[in-house]
PDB file of N, CA and C in Angstrom:
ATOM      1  N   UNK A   1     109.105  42.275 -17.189  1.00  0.00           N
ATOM      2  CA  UNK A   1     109.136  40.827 -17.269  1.00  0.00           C
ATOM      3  C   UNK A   1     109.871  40.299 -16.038  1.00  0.00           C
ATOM      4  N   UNK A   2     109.433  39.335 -15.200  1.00  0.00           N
ATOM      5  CA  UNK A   2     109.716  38.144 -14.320  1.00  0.00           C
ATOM      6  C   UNK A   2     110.882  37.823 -14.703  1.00  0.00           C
ATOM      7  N   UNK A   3     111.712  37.445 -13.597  1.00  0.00           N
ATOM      8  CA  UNK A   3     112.853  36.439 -13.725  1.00  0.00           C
ATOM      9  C   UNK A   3     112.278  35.284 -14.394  1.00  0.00           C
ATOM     10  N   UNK A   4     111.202  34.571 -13.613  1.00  0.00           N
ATOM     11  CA  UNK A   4     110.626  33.289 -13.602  1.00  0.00           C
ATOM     12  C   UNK A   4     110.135  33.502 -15.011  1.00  0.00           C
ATOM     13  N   UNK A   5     109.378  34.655 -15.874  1.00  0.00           N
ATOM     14  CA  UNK A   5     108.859  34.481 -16.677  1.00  0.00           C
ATOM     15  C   UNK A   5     110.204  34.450 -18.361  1.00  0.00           C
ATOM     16  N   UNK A   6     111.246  35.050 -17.976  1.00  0.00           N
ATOM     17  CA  UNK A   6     112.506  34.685 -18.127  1.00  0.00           C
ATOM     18  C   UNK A   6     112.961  33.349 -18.752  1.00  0.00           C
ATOM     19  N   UNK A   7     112.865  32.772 -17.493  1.00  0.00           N
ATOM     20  CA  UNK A   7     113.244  31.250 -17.588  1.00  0.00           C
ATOM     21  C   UNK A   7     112.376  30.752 -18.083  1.00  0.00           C
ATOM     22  N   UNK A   8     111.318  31.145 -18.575  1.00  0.00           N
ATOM     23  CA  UNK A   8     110.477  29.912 -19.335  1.00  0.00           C
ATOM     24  C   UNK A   8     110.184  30.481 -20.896  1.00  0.00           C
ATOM     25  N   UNK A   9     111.077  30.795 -21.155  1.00  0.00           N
ATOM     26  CA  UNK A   9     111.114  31.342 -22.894  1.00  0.00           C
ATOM     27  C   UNK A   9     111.765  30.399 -23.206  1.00  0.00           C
ATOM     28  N   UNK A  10     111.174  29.584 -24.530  1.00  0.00           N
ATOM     29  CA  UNK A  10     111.690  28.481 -25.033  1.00  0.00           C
ATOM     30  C   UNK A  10     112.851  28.731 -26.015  1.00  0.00           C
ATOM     31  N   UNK A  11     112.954  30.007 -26.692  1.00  0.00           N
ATOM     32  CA  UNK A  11     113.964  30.158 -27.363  1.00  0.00           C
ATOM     33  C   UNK A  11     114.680  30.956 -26.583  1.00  0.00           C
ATOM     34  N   UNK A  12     114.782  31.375 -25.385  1.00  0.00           N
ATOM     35  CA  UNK A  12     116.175  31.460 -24.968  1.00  0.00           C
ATOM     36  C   UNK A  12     117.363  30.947 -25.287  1.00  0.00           C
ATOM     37  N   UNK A  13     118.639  31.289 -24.837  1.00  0.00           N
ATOM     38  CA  UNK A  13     119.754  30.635 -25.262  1.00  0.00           C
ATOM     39  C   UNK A  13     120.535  30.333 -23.961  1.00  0.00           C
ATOM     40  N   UNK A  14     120.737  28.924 -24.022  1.00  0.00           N
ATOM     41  CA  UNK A  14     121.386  28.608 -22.472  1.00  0.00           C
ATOM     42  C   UNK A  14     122.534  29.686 -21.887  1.00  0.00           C
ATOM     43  N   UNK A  15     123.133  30.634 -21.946  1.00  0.00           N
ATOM     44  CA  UNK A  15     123.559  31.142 -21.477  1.00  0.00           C
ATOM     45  C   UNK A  15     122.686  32.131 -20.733  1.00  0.00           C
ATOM     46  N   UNK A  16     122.020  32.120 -21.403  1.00  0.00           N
ATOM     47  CA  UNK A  16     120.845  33.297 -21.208  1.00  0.00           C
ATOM     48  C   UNK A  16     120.300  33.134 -19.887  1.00  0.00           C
ATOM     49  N   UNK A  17     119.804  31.791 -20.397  1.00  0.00           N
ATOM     50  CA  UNK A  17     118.746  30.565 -19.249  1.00  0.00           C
ATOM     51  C   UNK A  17     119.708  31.220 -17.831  1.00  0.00           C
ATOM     52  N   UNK A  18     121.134  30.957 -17.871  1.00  0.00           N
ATOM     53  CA  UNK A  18     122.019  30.594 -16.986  1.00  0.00           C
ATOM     54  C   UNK A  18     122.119  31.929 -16.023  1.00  0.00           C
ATOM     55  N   UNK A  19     122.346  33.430 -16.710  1.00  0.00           N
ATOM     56  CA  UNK A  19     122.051  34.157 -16.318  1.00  0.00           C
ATOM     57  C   UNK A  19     120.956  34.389 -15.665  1.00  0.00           C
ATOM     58  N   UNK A  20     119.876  34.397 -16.102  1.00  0.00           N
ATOM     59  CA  UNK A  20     118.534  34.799 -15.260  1.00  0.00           C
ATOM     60  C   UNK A  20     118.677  33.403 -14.171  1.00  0.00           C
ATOM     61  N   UNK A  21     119.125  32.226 -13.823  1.00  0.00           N
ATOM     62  CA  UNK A  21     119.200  31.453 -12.689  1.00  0.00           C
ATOM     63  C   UNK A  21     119.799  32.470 -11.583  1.00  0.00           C
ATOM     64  N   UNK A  22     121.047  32.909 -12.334  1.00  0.00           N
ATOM     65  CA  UNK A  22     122.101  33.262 -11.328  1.00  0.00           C
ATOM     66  C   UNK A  22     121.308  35.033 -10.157  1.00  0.00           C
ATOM     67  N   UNK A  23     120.601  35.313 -11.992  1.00  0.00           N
ATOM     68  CA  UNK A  23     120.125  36.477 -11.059  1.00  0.00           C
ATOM     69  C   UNK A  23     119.200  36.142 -10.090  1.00  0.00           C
ATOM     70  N   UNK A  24     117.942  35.267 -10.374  1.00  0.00           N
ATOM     71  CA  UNK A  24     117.481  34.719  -9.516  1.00  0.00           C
ATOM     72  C   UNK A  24     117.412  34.858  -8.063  1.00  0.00           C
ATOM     73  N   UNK A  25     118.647  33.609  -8.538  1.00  0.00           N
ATOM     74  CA  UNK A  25     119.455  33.635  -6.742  1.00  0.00           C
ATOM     75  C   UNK A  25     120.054  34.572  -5.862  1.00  0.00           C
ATOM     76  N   UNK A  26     120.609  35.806  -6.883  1.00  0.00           N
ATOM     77  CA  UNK A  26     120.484  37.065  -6.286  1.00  0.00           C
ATOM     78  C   UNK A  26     119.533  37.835  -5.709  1.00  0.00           C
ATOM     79  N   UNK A  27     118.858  38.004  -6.281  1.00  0.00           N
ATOM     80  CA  UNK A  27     117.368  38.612  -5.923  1.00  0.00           C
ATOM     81  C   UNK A  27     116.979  38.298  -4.529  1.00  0.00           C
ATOM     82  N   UNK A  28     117.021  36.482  -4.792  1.00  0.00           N
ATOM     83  CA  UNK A  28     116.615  36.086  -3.323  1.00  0.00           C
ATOM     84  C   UNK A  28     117.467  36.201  -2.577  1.00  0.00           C
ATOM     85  N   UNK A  29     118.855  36.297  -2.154  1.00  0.00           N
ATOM     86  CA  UNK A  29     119.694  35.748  -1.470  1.00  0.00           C
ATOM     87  C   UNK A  29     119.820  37.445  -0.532  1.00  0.00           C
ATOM     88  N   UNK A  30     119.380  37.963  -1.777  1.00  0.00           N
ATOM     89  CA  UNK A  30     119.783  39.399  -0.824  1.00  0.00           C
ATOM     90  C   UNK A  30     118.409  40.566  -0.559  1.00  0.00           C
ATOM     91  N   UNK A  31     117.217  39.754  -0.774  1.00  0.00           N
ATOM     92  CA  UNK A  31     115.875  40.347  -0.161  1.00  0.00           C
ATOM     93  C   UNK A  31     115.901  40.526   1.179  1.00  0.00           C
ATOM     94  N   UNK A  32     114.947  42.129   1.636  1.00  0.00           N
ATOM     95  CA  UNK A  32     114.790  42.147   3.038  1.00  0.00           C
ATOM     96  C   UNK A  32     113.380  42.130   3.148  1.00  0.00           C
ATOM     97  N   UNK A  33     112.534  41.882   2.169  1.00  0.00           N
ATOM     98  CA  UNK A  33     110.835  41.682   2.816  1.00  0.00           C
ATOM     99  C   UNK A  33     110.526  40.819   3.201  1.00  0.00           C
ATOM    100  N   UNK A  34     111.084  39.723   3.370  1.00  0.00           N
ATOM    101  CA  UNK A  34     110.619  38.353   3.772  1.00  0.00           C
ATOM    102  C   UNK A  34     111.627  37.651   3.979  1.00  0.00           C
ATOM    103  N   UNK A  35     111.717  36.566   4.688  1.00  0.00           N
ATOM    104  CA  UNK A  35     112.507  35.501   4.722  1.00  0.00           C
ATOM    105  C   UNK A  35     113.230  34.741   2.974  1.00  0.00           C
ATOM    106  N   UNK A  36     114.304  34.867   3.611  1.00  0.00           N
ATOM    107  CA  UNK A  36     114.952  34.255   2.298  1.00  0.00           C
ATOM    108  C   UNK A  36     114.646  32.832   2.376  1.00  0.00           C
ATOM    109  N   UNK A  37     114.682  32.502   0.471  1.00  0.00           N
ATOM    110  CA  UNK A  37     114.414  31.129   0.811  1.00  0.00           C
ATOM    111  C   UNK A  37     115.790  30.169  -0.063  1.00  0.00           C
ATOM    112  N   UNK A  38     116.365  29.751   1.571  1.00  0.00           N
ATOM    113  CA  UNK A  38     117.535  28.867   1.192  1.00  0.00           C
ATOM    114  C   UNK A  38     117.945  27.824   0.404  1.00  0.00           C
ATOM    115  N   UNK A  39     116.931  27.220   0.400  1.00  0.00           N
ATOM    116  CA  UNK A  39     116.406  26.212  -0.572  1.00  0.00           C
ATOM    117  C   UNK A  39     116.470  26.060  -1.978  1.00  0.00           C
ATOM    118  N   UNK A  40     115.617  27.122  -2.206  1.00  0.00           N
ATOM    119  CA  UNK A  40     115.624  27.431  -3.618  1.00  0.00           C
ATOM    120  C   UNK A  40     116.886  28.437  -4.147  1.00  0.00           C
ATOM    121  N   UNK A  41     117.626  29.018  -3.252  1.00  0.00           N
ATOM    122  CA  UNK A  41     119.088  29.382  -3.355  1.00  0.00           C
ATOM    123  C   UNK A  41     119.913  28.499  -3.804  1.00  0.00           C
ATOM    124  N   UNK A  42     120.081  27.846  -3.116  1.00  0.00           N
ATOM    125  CA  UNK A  42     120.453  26.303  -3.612  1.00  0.00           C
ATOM    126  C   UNK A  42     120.755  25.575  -4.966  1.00  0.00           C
ATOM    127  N   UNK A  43     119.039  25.095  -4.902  1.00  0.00           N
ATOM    128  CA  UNK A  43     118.665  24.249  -6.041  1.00  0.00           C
ATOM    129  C   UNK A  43     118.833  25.126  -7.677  1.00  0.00           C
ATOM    130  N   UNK A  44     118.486  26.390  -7.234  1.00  0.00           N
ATOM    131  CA  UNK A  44     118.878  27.704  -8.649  1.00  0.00           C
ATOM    132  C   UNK A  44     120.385  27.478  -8.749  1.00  0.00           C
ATOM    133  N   UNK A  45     121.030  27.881  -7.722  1.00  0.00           N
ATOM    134  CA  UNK A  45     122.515  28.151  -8.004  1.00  0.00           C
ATOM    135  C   UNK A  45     122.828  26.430  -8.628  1.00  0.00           C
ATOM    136  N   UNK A  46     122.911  25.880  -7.643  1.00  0.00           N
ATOM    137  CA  UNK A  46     123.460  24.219  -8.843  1.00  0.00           C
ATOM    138  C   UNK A  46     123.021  24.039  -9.903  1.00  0.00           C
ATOM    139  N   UNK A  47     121.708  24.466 -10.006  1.00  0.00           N
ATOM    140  CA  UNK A  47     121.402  24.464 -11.777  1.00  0.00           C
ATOM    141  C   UNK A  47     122.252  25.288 -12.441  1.00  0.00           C
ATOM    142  N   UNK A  48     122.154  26.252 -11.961  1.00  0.00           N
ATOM    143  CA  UNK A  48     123.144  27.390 -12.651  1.00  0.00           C
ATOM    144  C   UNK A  48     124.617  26.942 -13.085  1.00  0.00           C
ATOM    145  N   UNK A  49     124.982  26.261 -11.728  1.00  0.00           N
ATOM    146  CA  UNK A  49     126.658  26.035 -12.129  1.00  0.00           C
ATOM    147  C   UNK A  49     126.712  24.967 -13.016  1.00  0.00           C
ATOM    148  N   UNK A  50     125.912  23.728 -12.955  1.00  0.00           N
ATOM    149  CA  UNK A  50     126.184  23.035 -14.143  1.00  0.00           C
ATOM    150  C   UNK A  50     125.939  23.146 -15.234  1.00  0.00           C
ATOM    151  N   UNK A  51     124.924  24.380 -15.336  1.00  0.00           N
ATOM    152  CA  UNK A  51     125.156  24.728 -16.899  1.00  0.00           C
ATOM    153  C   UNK A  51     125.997  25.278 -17.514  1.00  0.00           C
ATOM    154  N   UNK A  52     126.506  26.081 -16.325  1.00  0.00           N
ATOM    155  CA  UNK A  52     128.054  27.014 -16.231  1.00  0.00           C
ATOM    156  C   UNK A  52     129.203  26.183 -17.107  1.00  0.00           C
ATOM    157  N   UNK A  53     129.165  25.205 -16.596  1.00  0.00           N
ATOM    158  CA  UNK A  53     130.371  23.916 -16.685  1.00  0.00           C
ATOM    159  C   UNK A  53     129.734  23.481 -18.104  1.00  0.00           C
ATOM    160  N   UNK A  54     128.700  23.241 -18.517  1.00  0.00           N
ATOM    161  CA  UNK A  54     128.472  22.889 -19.584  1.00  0.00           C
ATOM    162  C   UNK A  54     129.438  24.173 -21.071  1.00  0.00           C
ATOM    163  N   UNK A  55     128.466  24.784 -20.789  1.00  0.00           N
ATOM    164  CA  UNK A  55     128.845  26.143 -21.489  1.00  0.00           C
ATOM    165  C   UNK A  55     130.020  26.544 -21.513  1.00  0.00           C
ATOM    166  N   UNK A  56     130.627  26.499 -20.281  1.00  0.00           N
ATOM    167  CA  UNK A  56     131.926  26.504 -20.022  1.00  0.00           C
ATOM    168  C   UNK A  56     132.469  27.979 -20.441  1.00  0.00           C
ATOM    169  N   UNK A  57     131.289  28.902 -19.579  1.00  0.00           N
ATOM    170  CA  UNK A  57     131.417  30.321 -19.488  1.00  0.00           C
ATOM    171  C   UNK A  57     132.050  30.843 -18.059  1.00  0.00           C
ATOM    172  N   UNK A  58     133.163  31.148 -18.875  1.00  0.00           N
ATOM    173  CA  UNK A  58     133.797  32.390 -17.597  1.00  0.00           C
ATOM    174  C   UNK A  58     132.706  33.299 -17.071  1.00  0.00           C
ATOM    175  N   UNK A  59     132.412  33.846 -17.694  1.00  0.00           N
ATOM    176  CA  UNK A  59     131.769  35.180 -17.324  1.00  0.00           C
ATOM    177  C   UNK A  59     130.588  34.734 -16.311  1.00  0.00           C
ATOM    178  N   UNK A  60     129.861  33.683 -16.379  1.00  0.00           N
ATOM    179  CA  UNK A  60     128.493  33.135 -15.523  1.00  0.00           C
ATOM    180  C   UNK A  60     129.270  32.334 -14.128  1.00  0.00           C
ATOM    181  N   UNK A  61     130.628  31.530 -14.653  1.00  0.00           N
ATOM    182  CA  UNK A  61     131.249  31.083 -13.519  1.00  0.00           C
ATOM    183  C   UNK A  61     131.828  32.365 -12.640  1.00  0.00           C
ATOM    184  N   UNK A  62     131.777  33.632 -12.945  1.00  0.00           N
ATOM    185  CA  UNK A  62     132.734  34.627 -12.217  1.00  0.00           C
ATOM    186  C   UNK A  62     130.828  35.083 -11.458  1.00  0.00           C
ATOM    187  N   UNK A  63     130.288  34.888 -12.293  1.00  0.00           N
ATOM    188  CA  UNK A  63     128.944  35.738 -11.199  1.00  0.00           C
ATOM    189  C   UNK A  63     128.570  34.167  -9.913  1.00  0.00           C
ATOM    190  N   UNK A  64     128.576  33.122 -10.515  1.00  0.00           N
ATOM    191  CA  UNK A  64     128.331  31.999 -10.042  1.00  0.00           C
ATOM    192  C   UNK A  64     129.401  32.167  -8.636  1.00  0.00           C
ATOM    193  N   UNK A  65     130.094  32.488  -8.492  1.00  0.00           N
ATOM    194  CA  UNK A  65     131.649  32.300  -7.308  1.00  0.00           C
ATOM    195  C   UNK A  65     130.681  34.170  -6.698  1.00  0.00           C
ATOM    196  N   UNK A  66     131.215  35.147  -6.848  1.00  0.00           N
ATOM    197  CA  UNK A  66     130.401  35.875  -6.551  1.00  0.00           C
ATOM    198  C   UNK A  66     128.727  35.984  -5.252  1.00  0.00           C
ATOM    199  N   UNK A  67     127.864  35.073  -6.076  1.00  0.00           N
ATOM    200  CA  UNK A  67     126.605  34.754  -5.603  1.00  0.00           C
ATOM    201  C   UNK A  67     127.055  33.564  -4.514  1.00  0.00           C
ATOM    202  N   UNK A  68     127.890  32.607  -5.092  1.00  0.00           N
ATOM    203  CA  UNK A  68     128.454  31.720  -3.741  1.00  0.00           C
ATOM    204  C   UNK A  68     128.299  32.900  -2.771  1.00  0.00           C
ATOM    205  N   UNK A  69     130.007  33.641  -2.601  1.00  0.00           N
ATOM    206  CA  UNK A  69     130.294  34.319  -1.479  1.00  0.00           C
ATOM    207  C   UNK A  69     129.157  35.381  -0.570  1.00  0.00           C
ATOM    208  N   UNK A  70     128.696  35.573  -1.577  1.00  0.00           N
ATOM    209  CA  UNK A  70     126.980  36.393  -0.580  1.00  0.00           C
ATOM    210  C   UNK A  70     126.808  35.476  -0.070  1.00  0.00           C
ATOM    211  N   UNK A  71     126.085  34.028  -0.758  1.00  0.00           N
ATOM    212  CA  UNK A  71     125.472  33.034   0.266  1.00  0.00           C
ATOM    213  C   UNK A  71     126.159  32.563   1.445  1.00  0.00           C
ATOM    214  N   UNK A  72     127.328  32.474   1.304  1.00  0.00           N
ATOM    215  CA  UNK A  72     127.912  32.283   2.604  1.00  0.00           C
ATOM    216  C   UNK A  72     128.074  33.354   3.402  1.00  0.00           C
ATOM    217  N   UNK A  73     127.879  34.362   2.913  1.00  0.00           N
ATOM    218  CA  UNK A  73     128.004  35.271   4.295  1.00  0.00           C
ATOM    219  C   UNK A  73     126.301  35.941   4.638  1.00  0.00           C
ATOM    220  N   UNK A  74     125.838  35.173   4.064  1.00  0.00           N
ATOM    221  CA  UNK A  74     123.900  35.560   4.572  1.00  0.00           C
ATOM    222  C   UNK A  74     123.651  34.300   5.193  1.00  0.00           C
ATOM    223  N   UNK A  75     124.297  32.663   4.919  1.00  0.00           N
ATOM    224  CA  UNK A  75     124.602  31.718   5.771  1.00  0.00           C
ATOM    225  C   UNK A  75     125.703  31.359   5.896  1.00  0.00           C
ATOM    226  N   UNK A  76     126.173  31.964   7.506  1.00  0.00           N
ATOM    227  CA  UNK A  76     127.560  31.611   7.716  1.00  0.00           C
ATOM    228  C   UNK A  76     127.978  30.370   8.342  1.00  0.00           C
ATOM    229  N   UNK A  77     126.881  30.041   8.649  1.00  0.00           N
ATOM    230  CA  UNK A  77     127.015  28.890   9.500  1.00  0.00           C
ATOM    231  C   UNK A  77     126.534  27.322   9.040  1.00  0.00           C
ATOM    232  N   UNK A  78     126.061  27.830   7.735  1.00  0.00           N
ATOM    233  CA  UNK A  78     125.198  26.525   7.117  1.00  0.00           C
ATOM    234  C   UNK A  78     126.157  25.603   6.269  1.00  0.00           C
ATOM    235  N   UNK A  79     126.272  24.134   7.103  1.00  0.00           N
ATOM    236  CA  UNK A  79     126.726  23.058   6.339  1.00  0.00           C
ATOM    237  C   UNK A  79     126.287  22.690   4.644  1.00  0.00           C
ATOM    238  N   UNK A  80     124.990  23.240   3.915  1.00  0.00           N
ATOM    239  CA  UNK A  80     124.450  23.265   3.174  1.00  0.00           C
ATOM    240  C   UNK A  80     125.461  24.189   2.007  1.00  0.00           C
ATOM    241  N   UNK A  81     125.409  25.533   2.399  1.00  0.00           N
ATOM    242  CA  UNK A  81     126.015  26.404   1.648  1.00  0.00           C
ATOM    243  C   UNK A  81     127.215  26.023   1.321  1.00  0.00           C
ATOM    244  N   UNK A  82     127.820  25.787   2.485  1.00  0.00           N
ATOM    245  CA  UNK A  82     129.601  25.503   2.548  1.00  0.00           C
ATOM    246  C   UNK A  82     129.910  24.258   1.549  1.00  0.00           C
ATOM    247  N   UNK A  83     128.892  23.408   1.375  1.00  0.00           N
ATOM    248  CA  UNK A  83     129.485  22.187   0.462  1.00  0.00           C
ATOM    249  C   UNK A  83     129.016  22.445  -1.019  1.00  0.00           C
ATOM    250  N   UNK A  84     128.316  23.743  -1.194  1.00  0.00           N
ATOM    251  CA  UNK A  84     128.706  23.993  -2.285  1.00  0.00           C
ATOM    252  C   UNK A  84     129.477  24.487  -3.165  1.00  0.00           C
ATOM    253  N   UNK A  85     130.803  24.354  -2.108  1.00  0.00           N
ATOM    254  CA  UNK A  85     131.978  25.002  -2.382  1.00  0.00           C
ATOM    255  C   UNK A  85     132.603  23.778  -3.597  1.00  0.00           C
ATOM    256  N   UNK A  86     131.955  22.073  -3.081  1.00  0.00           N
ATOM    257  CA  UNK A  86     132.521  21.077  -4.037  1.00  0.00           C
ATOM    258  C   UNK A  86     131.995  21.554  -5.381  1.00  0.00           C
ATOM    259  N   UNK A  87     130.679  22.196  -6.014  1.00  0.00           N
ATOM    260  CA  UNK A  87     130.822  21.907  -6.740  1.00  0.00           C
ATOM    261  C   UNK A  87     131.580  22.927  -7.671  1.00  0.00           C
ATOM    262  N   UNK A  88     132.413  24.019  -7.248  1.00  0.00           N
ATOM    263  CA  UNK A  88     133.352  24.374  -7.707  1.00  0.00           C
ATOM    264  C   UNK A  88     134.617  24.295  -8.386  1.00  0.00           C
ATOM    265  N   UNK A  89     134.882  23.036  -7.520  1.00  0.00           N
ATOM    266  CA  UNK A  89     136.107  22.118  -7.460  1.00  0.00           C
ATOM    267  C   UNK A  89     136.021  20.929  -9.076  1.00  0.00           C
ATOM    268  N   UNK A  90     134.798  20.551  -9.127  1.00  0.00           N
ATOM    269  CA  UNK A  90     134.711  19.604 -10.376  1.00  0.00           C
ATOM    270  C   UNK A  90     135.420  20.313 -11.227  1.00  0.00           C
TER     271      UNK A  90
END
């Protein structure tokens, strides 16, 4: 089974949901067949963290900080990545 196919099980359980985001963004963040896609690094991980904050799970916020620090060091230089350091801070 798909990550993607994952995320679209209706009875999942948001933590669940939250996990397969986070892995997601793993998957991509640290592929070498193709170009990573930053973007959707991104837009996964912020979904991820605010559900994080919802849930208000340690355990998804400790992979969530984690998957940050890869992304910043696969973009070290990106103004993009780096300000998703705010939404840590909420």
């Amino acid at each position: 089974m798909s990550l993607t196919q994952i995320e679209a099980i209706p009875s999942r359980s948001a933590s669940i949901h939250m996990e397969a985001l986070l892995h997601h963004v793993l998957v991509e963040v640290t592929r070498d067949d193709q170009p990573r896609n930053m973007e959707q690094c991104i837009n996964l991980w912020v979904q991820s963290i605010e559900g994080t904050k919802k849930l208000q799970s340690q355990q998804r916020m400790n992979e969530a900080l984690q998957i940050y620090a890869i992304m910043r060091a696969v973009w070290p230089g990106e103004k993009r990545i780096k300000d998703l350091r705010d939404y840590l801070l909420d």
